[in-house]
Protein backbone atom coordinates (compact mmCIF):
# COMPACT_ATOMS: atom_id res chain seq x y z
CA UNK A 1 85.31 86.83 123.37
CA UNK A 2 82.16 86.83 125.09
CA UNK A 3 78.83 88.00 124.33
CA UNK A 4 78.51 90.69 126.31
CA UNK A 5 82.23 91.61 125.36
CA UNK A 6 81.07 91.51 121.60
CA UNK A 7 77.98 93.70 122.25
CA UNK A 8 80.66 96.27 123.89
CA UNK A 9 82.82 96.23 120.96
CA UNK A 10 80.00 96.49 118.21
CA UNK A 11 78.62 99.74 119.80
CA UNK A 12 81.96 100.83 120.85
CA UNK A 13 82.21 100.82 116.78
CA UNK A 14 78.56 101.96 116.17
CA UNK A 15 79.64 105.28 118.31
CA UNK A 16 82.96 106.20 116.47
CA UNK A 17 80.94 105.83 113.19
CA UNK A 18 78.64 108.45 114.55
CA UNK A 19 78.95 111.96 113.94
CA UNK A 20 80.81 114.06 117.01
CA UNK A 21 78.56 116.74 118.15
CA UNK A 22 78.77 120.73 118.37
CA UNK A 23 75.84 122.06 120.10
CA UNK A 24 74.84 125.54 119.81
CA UNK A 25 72.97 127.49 122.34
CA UNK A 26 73.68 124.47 124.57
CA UNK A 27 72.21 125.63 127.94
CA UNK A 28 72.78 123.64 130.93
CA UNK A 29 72.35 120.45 128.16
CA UNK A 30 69.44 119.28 127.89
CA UNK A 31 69.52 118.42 124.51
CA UNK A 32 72.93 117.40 124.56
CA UNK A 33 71.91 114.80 127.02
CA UNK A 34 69.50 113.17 124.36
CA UNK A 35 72.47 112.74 121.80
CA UNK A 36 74.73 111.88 124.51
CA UNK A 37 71.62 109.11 125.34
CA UNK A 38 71.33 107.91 122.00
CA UNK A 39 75.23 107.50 121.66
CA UNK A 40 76.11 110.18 119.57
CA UNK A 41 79.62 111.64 121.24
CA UNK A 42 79.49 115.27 122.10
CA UNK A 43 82.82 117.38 121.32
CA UNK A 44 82.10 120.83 122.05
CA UNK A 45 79.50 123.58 122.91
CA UNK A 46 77.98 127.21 122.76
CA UNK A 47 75.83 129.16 125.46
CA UNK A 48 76.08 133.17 125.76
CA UNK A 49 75.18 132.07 129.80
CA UNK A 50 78.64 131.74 131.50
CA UNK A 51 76.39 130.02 134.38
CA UNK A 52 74.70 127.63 131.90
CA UNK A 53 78.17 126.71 130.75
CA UNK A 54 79.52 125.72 134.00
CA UNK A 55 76.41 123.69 134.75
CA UNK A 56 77.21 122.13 131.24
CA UNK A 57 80.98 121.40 131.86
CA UNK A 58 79.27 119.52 135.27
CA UNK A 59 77.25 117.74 132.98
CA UNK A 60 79.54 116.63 130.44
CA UNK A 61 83.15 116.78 131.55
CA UNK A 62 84.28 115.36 128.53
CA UNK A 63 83.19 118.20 125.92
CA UNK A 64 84.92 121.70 125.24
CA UNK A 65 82.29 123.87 126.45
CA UNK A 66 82.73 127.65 125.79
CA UNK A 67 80.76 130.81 126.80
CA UNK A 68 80.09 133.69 124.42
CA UNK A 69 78.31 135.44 121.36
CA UNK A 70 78.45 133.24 118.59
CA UNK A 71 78.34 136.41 116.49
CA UNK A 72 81.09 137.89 118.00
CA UNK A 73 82.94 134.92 117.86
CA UNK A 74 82.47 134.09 113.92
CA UNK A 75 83.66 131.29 111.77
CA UNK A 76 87.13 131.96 112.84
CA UNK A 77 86.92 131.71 116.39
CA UNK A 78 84.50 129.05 116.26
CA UNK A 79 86.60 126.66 113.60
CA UNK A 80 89.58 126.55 116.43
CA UNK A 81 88.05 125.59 119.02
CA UNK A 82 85.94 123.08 117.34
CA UNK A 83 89.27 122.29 115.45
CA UNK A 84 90.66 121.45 119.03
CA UNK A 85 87.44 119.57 120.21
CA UNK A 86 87.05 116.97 117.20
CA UNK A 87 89.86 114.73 115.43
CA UNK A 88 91.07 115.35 112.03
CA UNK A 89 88.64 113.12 109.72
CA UNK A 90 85.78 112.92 112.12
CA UNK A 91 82.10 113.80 110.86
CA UNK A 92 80.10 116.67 113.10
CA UNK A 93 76.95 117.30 113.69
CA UNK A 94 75.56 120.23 114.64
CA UNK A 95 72.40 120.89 116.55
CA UNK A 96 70.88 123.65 118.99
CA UNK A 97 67.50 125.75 119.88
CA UNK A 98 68.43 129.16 118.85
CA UNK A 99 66.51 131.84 120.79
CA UNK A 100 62.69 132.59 119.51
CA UNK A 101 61.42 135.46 121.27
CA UNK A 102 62.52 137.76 119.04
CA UNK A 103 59.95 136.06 115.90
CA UNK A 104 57.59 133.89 118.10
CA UNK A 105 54.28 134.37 117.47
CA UNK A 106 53.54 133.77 121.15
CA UNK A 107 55.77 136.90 122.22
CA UNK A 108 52.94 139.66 121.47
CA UNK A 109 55.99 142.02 122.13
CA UNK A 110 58.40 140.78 119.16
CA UNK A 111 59.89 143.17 117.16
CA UNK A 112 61.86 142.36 113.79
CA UNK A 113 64.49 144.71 115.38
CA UNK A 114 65.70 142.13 117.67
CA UNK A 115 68.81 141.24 118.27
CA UNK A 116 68.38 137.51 118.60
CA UNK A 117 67.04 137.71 114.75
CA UNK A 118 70.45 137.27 113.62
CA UNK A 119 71.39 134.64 115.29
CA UNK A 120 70.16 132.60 111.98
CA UNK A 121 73.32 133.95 110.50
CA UNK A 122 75.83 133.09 113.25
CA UNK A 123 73.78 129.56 112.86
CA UNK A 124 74.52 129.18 108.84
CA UNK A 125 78.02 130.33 109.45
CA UNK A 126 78.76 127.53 111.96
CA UNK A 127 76.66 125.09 109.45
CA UNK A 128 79.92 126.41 107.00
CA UNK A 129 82.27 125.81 109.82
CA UNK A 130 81.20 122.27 110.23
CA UNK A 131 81.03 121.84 106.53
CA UNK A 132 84.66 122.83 106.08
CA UNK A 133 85.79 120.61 108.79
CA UNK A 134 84.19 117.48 106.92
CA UNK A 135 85.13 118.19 103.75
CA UNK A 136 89.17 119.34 104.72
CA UNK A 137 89.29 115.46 106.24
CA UNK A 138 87.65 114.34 103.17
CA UNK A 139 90.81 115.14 101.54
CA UNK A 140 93.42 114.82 103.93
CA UNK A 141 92.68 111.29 104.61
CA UNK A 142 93.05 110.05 101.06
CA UNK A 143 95.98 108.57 99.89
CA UNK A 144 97.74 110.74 98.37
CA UNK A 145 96.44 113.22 100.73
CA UNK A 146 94.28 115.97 98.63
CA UNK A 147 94.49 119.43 99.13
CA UNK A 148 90.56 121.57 98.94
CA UNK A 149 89.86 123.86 96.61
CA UNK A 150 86.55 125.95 96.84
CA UNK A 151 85.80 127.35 93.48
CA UNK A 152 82.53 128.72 93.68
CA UNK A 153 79.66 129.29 96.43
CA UNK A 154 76.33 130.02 95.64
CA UNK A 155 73.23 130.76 98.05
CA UNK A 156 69.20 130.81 96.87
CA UNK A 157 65.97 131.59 99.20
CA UNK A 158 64.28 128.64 98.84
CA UNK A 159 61.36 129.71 101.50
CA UNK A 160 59.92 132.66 100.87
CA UNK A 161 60.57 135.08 103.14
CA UNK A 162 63.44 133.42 104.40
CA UNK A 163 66.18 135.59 106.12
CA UNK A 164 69.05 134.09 105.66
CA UNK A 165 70.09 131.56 102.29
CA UNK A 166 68.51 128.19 103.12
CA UNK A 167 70.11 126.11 100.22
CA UNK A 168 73.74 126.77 99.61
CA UNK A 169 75.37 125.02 96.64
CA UNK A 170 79.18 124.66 96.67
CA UNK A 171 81.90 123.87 94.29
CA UNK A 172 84.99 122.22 95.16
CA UNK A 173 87.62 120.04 93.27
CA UNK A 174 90.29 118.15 95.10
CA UNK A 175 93.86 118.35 94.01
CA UNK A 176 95.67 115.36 94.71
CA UNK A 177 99.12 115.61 96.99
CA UNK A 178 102.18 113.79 94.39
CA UNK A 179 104.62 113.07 96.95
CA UNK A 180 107.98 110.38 96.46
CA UNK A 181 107.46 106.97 98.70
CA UNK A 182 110.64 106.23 100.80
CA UNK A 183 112.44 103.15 99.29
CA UNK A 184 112.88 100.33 101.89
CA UNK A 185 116.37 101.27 102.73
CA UNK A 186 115.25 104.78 103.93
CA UNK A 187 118.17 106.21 101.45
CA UNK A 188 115.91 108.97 99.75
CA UNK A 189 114.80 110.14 103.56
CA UNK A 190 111.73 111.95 101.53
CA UNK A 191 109.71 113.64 104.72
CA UNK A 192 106.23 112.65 104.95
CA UNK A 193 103.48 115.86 103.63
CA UNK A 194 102.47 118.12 106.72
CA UNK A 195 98.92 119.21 107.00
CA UNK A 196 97.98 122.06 109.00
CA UNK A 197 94.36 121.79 109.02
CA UNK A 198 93.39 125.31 111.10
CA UNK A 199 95.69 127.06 107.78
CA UNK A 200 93.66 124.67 105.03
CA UNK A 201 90.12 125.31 107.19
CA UNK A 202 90.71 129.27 106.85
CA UNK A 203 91.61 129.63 103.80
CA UNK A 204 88.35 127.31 102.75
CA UNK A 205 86.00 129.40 105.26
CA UNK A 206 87.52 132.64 103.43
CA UNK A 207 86.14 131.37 100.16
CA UNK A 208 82.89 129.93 101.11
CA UNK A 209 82.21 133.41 103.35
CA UNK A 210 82.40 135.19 100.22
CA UNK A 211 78.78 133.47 99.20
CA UNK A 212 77.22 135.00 96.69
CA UNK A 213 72.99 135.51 97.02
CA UNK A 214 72.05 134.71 94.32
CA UNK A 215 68.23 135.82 94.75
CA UNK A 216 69.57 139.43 95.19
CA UNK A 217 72.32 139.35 92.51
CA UNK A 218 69.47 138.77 90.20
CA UNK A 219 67.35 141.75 91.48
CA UNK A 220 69.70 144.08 90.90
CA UNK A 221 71.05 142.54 87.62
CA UNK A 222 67.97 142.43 85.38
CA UNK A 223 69.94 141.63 81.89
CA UNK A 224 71.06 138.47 83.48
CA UNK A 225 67.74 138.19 85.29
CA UNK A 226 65.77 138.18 82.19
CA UNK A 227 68.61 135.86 79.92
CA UNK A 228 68.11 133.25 83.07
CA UNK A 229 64.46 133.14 82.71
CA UNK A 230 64.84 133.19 78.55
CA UNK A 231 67.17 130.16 79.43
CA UNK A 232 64.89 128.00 81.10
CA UNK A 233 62.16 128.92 78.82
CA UNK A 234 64.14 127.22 76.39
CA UNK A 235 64.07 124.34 79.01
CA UNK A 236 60.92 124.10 79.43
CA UNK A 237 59.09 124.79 76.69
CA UNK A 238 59.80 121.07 75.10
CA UNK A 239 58.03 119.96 78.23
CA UNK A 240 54.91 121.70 77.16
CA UNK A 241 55.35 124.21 79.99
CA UNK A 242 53.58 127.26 80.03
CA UNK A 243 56.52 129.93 79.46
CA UNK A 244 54.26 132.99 79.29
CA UNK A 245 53.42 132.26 82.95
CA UNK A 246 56.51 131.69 83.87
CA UNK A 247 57.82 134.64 82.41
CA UNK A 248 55.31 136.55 84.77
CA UNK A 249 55.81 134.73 87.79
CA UNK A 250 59.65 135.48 87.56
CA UNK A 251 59.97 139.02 85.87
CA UNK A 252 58.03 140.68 88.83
């Protein structure tokens, strides 16, 4: 093999290893063209513009580019095509501009009523969508295959002020797949175990949709509220904390 033939192959390996990308609020591509640049592969895309999609599918004939509301589509609509767009196992990353008139300080005419201020949600739910997708491979390619099990999804406001949850925490456990191995002679005939990944994807988006915010649970239950903050007083009070000023800061 020659040089230049073993350059080729080490970045034709350096590129699968990369995470395939889903743009949102693609435009024509612009940014898309930057990953694409720095040889990330890109698998599919989201513009509202039917015009700037066509422009894109000129652009990048090899991605699944789509035109419509990401709202109205949700984390259903979204997960199959993306689910059609990337291979079973493969890592995604997601990235996009999301529309800023609506809170830009620069549009004097902004208005919180703005439609375009949701789009943060439609954004986190995709985040969830991609999320799924990486962890269902996760456990499909181990041997035994596993099957995902969400157990519990919590979201905090970490920024204040912030809109939407910006630091999700998620609990999952893996259940391992116990399956007979076919003896040499092909007697037992035992049938390999069938995934269907859009059924196992669904059933984990239903789960994690059902996130709980955990920032307004604990406004409107102020019991727990105040035998969480009696908790970690308990915490930190070995640490020479001051637990009378915590106690204020977090009982407002």
């Amino acid at each position: 093999m020659t040089k230049a033939q073993q350059q080729r192959s080490s970045s034709k390996r350096k590129t699968n290893q990369l995470p395939k990308i889903v743009s949102l609020f693609s435009g024509a591509g612009g940014l898309d063209h930057g990953f694409k640049s720095a040889g990330f592969k890109l698998s599919a895309a989201f513009d509202i513009s039917p015009a700037a999609i066509e422009t894109h599918k000129r652009n990048f004939r090899g991605a699944t580019a789509t035109a419509g509301d990401l709202i109205a589509l949700g984390p259903k609509g979204v997960a199959s095509i993306v689910k059609n767009a990337v291979d079973v196992g493969s890592r995604i990353g997601i990235i996009g501009g999301p529309p800023c008139q609506g809170f830009s300080r620069a549009n004097t005419t902004a208005k919180a009523s703005d439609p375009r201020n949701q789009l943060p949600k439609g954004v986190q739910a995709l985040f969830l969508v991609g999320l799924c997708k990486w962890l269902i491979g996760l456990s499909t390619s181990q041997n035994p295959p596993s099957i995902l099990d969400v157990k519990n999804v919590l979201g905090y406001r970490v920024n204040a002020g912030a809109e939407v949850e910006d630091m999700v925490s998620i609990a999952i456990k893996f259940n391992p797949t116990h399956t007979l191995t076919k003896d040499p002679a092909n007697l037992a005939a035992v049938p390999p175990v069938q995934f269907d990944e859009c059924e196992l994807a669904t059933k984990a988006l239903k789960r994690i949709g059902n996130l709980v915010d955990v920032d307004e649970y604990l406004t409107s239950q102020h019991e727990i509220r105040k035998e969480m903050i009696e908790s970690m007083c308990q915490l930190l009070e070995p640490a020479r904390y001051d637990c009378d000023e915590y106690r204020k800061l977090y009982s407002a």
